[in-house]
C-alpha atoms as a PDB file:
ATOM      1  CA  UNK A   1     -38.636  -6.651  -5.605  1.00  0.00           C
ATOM      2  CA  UNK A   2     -40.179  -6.639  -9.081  1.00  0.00           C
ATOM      3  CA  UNK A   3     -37.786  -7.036 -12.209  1.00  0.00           C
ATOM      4  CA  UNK A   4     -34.639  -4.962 -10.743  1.00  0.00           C
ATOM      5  CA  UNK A   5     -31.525  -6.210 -11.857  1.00  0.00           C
ATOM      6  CA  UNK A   6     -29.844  -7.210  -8.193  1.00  0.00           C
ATOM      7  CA  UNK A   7     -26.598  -5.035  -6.862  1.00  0.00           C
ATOM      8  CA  UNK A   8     -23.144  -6.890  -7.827  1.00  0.00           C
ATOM      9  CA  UNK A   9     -21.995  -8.201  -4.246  1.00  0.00           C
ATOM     10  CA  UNK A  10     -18.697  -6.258  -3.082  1.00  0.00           C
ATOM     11  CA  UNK A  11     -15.629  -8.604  -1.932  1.00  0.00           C
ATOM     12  CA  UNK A  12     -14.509  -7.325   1.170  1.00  0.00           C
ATOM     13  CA  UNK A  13     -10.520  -8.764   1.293  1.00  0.00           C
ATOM     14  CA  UNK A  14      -7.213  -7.152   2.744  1.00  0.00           C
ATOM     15  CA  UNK A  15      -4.931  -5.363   0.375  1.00  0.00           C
ATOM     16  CA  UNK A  16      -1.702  -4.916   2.818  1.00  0.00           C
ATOM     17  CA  UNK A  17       0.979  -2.312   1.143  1.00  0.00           C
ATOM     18  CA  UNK A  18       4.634  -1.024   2.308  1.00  0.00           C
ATOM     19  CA  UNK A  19       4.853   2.589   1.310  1.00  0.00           C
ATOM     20  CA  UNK A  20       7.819   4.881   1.688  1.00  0.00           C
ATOM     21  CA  UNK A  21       7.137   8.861   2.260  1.00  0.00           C
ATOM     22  CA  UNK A  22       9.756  12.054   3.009  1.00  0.00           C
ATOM     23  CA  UNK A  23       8.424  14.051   5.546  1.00  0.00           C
ATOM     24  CA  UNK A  24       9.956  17.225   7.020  1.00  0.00           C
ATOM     25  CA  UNK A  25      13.416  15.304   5.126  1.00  0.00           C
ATOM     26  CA  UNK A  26      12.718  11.969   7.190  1.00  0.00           C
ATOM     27  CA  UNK A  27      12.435   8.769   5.309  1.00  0.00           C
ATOM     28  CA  UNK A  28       9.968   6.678   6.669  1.00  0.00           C
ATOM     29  CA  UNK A  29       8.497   3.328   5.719  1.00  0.00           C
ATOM     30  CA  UNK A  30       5.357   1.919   6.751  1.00  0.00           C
ATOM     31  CA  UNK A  31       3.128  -1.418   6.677  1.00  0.00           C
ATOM     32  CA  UNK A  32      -0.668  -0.518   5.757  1.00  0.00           C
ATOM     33  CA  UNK A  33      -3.627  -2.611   5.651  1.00  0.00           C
ATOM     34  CA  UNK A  34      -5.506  -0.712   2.994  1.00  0.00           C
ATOM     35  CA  UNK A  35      -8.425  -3.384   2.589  1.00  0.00           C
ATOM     36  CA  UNK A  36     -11.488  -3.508   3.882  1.00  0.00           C
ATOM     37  CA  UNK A  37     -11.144  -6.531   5.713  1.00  0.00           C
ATOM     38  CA  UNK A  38      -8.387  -8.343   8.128  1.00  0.00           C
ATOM     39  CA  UNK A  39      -5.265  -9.541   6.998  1.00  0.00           C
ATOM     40  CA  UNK A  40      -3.239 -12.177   9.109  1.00  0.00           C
ATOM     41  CA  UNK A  41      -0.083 -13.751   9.320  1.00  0.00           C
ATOM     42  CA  UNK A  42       0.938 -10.874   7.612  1.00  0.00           C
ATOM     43  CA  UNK A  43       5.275 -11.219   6.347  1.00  0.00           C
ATOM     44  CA  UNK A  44       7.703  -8.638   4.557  1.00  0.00           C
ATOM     45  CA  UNK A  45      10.490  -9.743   2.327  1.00  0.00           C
ATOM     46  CA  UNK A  46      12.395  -6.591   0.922  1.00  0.00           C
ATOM     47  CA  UNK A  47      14.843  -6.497  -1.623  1.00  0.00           C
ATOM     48  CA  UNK A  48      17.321  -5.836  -1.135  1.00  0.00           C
ATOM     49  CA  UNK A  49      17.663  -5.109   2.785  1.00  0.00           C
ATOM     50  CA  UNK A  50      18.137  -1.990   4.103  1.00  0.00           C
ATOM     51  CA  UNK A  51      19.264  -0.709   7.424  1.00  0.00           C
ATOM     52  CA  UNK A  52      18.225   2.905   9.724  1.00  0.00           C
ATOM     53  CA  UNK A  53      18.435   4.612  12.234  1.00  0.00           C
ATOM     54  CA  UNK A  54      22.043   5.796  11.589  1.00  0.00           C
ATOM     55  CA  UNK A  55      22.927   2.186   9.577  1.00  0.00           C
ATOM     56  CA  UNK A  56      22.112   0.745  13.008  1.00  0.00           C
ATOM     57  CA  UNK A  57      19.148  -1.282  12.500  1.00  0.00           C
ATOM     58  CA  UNK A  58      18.101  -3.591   9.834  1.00  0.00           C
ATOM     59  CA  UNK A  59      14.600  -2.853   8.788  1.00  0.00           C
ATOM     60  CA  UNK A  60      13.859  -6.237   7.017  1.00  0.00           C
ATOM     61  CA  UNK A  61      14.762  -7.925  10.486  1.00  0.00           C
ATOM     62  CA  UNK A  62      11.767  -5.782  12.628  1.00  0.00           C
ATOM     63  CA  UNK A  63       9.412  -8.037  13.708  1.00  0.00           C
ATOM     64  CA  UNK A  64       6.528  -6.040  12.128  1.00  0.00           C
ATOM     65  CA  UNK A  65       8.167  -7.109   8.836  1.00  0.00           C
ATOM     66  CA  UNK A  66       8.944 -10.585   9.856  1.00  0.00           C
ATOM     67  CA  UNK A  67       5.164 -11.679  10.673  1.00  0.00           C
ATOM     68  CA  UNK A  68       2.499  -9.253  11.828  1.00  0.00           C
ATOM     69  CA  UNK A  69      -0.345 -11.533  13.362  1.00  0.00           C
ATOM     70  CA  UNK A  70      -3.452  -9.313  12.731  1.00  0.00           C
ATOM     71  CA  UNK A  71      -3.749  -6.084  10.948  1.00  0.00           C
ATOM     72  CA  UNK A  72      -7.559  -4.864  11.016  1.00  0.00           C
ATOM     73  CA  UNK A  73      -8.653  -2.942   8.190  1.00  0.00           C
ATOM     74  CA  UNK A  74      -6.849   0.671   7.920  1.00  0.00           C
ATOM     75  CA  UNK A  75      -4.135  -0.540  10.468  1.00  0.00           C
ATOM     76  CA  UNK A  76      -0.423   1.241   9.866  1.00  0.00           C
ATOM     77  CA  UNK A  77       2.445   0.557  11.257  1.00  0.00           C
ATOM     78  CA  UNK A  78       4.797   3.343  10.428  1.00  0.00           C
ATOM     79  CA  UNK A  79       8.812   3.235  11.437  1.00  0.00           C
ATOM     80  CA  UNK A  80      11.240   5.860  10.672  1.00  0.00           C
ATOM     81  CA  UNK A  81      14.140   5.059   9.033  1.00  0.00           C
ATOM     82  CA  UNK A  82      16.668   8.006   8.556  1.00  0.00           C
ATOM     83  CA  UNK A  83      16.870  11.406   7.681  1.00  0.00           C
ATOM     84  CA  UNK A  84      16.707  11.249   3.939  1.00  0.00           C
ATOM     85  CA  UNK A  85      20.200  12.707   3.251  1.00  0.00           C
ATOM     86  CA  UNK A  86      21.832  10.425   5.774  1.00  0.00           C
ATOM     87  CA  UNK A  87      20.184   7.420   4.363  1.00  0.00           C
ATOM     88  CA  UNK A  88      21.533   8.519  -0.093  1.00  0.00           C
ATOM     89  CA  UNK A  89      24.767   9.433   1.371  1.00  0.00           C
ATOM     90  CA  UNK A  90      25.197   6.201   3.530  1.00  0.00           C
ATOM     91  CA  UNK A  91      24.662   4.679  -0.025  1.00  0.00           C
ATOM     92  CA  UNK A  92      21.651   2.470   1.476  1.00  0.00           C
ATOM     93  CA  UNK A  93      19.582   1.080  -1.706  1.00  0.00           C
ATOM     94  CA  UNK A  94      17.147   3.564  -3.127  1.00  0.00           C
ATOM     95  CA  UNK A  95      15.805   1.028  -6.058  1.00  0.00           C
ATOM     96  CA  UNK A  96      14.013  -1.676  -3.859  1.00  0.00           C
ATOM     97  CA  UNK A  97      11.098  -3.979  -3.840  1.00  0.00           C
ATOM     98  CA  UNK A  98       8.867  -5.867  -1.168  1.00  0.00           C
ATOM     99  CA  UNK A  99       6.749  -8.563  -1.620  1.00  0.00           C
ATOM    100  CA  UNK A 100       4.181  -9.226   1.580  1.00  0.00           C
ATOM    101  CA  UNK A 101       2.145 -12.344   1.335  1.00  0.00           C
ATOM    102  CA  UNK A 102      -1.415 -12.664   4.125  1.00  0.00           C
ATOM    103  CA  UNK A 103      -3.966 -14.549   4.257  1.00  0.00           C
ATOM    104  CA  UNK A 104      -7.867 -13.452   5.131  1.00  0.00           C
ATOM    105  CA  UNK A 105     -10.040 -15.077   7.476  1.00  0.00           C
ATOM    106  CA  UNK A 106     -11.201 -18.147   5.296  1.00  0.00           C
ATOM    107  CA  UNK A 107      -7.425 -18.777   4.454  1.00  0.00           C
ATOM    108  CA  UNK A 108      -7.178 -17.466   1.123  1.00  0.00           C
ATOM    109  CA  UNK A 109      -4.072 -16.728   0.753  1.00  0.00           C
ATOM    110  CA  UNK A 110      -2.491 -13.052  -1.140  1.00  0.00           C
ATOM    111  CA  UNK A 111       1.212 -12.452  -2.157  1.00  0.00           C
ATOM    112  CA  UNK A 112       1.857  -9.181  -3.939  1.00  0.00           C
ATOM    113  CA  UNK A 113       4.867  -7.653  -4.806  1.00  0.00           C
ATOM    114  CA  UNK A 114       5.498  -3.734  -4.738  1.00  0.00           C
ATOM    115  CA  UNK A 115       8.843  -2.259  -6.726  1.00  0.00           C
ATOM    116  CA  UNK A 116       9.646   1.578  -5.305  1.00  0.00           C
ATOM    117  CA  UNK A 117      12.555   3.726  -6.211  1.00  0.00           C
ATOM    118  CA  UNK A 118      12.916   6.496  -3.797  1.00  0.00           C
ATOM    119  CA  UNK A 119      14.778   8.652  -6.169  1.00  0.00           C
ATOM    120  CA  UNK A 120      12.012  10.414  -7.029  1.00  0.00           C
ATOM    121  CA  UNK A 121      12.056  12.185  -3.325  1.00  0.00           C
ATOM    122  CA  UNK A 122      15.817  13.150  -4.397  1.00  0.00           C
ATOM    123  CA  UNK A 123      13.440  15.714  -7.474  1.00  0.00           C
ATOM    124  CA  UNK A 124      11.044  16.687  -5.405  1.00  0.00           C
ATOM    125  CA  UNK A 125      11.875  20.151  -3.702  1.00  0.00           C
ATOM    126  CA  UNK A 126      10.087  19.894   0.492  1.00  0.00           C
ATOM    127  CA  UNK A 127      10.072  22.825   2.930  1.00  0.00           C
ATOM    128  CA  UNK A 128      11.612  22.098   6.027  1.00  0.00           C
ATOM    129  CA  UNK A 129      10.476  24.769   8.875  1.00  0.00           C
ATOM    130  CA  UNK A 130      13.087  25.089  11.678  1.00  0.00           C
ATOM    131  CA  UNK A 131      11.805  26.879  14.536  1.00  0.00           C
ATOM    132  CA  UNK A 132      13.269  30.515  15.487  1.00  0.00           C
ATOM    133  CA  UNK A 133      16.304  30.394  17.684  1.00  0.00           C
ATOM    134  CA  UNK A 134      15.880  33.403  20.784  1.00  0.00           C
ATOM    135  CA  UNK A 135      19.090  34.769  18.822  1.00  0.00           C
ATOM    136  CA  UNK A 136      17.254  34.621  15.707  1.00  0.00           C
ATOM    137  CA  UNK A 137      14.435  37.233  16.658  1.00  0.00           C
ATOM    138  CA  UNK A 138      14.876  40.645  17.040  1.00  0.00           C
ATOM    139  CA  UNK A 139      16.061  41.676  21.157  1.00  0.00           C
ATOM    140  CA  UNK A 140      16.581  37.605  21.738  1.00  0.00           C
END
């Protein structure tokens, strides 16, 4: 090589997220390695906890919140919680934060905290598509 400057090396490191998304009016909340490398040992702490599934189940308590050994790089592990309407009139917590702490392969060890208020899925108008009942089309 003659005189070039030399390309900045690239990190590679996890970056594990929980996300929360409305789909078809179903809550769901999900555990993503969005890195480019593995995470491991990976644990959930939300805040405060909330329970699905009808108020049956405590999400916080799953063991893919509790410690996740190994999550590979784009690895998601996605759980329904509720329909949406069930879950605001159940009064479960819509203002909530979870901090997930990992580590990468050499041990360095990553703690990040993510706030999320799922009001904002209360604004937003969705489509739901039912499918035709035989009494709904003509002759059924």
């Amino acid at each position: 090589m003659s005189g070039g400057a030399e390309a900045p090396m690239t990190v590679r490191r996890p970056e594990v997220i929980v996300d929360f998304d409305v789909r078809d009016g179903l809550l769901f909340v999900s555990l993503k390695n969005i890195g480019d490398a593995s995470a491991y040992e990976v644990t959930t702490q939300f805040d405060p906890s909330f329970r699905g599934l009808d108020g049956q189940k405590d999400i916080a308590t799953m063991n893919v919140f509790r410690r996740a050994e190994f999550m590979p790089p784009g690895k998601a592990f996605v759980q329904l919680v509720d329909p949406f309407a069930l879950y605001v009139q159940r009064k479960e917590p819509t203002i909530l934060s979870a901090t997930i702490s990992y580590r990468d392969r050499d041990g360095a060890q990553y703690r990040d905290l993510i706030k999320h208020d799922l009001r904002i899925y209360l604004d937003l108008g969705e489509a739901v598509v039912r499918p035709a009942r035989s009494s709904d089309v003509p002759g059924g």
